[in-house]
Protein backbone atom coordinates (compact mmCIF):
# COMPACT_ATOMS: atom_id res chain seq x y z
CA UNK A 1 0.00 0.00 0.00
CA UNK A 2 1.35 3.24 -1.05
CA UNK A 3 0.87 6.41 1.16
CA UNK A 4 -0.76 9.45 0.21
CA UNK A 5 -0.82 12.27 2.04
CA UNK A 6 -4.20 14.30 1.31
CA UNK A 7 -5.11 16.57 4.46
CA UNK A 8 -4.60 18.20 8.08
CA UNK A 9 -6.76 16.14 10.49
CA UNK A 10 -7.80 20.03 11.60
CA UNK A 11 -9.16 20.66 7.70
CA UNK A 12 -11.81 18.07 8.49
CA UNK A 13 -13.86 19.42 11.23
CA UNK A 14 -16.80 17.05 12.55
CA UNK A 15 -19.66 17.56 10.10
CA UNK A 16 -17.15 18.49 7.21
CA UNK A 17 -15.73 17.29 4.41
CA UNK A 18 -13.03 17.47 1.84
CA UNK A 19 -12.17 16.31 -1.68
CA UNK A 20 -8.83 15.39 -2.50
CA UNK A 21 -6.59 13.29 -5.44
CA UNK A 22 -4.83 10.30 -3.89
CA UNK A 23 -2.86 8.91 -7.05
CA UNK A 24 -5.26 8.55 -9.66
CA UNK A 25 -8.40 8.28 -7.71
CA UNK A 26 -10.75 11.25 -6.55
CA UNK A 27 -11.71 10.55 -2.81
CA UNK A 28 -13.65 12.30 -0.36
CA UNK A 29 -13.01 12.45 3.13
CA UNK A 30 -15.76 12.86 5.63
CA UNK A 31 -15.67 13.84 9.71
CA UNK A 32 -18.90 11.49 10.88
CA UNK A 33 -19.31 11.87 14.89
CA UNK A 34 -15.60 12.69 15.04
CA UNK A 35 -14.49 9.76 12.76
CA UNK A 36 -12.94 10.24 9.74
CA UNK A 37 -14.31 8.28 6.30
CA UNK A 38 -13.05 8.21 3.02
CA UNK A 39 -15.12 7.43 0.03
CA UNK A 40 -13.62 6.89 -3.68
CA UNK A 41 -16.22 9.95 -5.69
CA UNK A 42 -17.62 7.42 -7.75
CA UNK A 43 -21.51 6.60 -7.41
CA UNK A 44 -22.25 2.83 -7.73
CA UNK A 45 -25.51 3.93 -9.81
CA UNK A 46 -24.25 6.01 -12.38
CA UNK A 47 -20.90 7.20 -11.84
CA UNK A 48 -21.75 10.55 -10.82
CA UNK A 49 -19.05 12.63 -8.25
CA UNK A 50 -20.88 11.55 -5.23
CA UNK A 51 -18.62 13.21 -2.79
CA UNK A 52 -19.98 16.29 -3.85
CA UNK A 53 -23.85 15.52 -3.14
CA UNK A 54 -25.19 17.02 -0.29
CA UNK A 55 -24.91 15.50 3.53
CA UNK A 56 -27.78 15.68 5.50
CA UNK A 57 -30.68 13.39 7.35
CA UNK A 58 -33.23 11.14 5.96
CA UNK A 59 -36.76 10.19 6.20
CA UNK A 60 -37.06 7.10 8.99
CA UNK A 61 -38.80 3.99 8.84
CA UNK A 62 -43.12 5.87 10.34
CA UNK A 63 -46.72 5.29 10.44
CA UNK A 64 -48.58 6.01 7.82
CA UNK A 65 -48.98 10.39 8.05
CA UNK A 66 -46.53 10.03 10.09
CA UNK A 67 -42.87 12.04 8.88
CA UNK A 68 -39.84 11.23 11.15
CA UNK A 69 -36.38 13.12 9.96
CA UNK A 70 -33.06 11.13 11.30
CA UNK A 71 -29.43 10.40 10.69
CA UNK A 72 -28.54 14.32 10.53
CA UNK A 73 -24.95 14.75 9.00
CA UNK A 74 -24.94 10.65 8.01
CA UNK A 75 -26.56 10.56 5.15
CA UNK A 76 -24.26 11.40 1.65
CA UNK A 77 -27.39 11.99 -1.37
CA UNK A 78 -26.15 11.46 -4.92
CA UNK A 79 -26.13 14.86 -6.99
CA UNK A 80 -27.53 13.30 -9.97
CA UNK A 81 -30.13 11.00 -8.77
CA UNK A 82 -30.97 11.58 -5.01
CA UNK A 83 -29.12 8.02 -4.10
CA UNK A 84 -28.71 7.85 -0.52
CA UNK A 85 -25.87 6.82 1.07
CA UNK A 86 -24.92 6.04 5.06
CA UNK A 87 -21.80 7.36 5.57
CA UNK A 88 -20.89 6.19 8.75
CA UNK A 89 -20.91 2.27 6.16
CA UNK A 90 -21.12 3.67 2.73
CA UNK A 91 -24.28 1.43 2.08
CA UNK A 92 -27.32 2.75 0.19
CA UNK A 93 -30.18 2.83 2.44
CA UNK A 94 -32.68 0.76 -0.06
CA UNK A 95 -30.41 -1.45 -0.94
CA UNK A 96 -27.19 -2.63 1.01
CA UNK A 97 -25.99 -4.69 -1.74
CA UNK A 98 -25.25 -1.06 -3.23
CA UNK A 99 -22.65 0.63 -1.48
CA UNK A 100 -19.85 2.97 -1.65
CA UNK A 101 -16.38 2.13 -2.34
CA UNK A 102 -14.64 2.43 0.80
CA UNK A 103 -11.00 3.74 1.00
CA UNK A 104 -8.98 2.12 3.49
CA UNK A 105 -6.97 4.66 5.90
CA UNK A 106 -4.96 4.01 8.99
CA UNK A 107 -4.73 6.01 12.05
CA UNK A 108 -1.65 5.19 14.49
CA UNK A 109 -4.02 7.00 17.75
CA UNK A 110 -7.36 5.29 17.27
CA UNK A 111 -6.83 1.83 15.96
CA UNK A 112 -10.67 1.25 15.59
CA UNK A 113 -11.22 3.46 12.74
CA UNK A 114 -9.03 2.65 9.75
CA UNK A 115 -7.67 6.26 9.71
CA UNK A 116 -3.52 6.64 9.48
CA UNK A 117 -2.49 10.26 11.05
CA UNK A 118 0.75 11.44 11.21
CA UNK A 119 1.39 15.37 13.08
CA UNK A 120 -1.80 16.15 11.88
CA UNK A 121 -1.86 15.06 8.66
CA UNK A 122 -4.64 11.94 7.16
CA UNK A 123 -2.94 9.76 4.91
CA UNK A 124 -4.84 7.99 2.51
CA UNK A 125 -3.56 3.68 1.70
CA UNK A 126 -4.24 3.14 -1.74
CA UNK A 127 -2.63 -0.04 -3.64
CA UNK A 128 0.74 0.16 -5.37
């Protein structure tokens, strides 16, 4: 695994996000809840820049007249056709068997989030 380096740690605030180039491949990085994710901008559907759809809530599982809004900051909506995405697993919320491609990162301080930080700076693992 080859490592890029792509941002501060402090670029990312919680709620935010950034786009960067690690190699050849577009990626967007993500603070969910204080954990960094990393996406590749591809969407599974159509192959639309993802990363750059809108984060926000959802409509949750009601009654009948009855609206519920959820998942505030965890959900990733496709700009081209409204997809929706959990970002805290990159899964489409219809369909799991539709999810986003993952990009693994390492973090030396918090080994359970694949997240690698070195004085402040995320560094993306991406083969070769």
């Amino acid at each position: 695994m080859k490592r890029h380096p792509v941002a501060k740690a402090s670029d990312i605030p919680p709620g935010g996000r950034k786009i960067v180039r690690a190699g050849a491949a577009e990626v967007g990085l993500f603070n969910v809840g204080g954990e960094i994710r990393a996406y590749r901008n591809v969407c599974p559907h159509a192959g639309a820049p993802v990363c750059s759809g809108r984060v926000s809530g959802t409509s949750m599982p009601s009654r009948v007249y009855e609206y519920i809004y959820g998942m505030e900051g965890c959900i990733l909506r496709c700009p081209w056709h409204g997809w929706e995405f959990d970002l805290r697993t990159g899964e489409h919320l219809v369909d799991p068997q539709n999810r986003l491609k993952a990009v693994p990162v390492e973090n030396e301080a918090l080994e359970r989030i694949p997240l690698e930080q070195s004085d402040g700076t995320v560094y993306v693992l991406l083969p070769g």
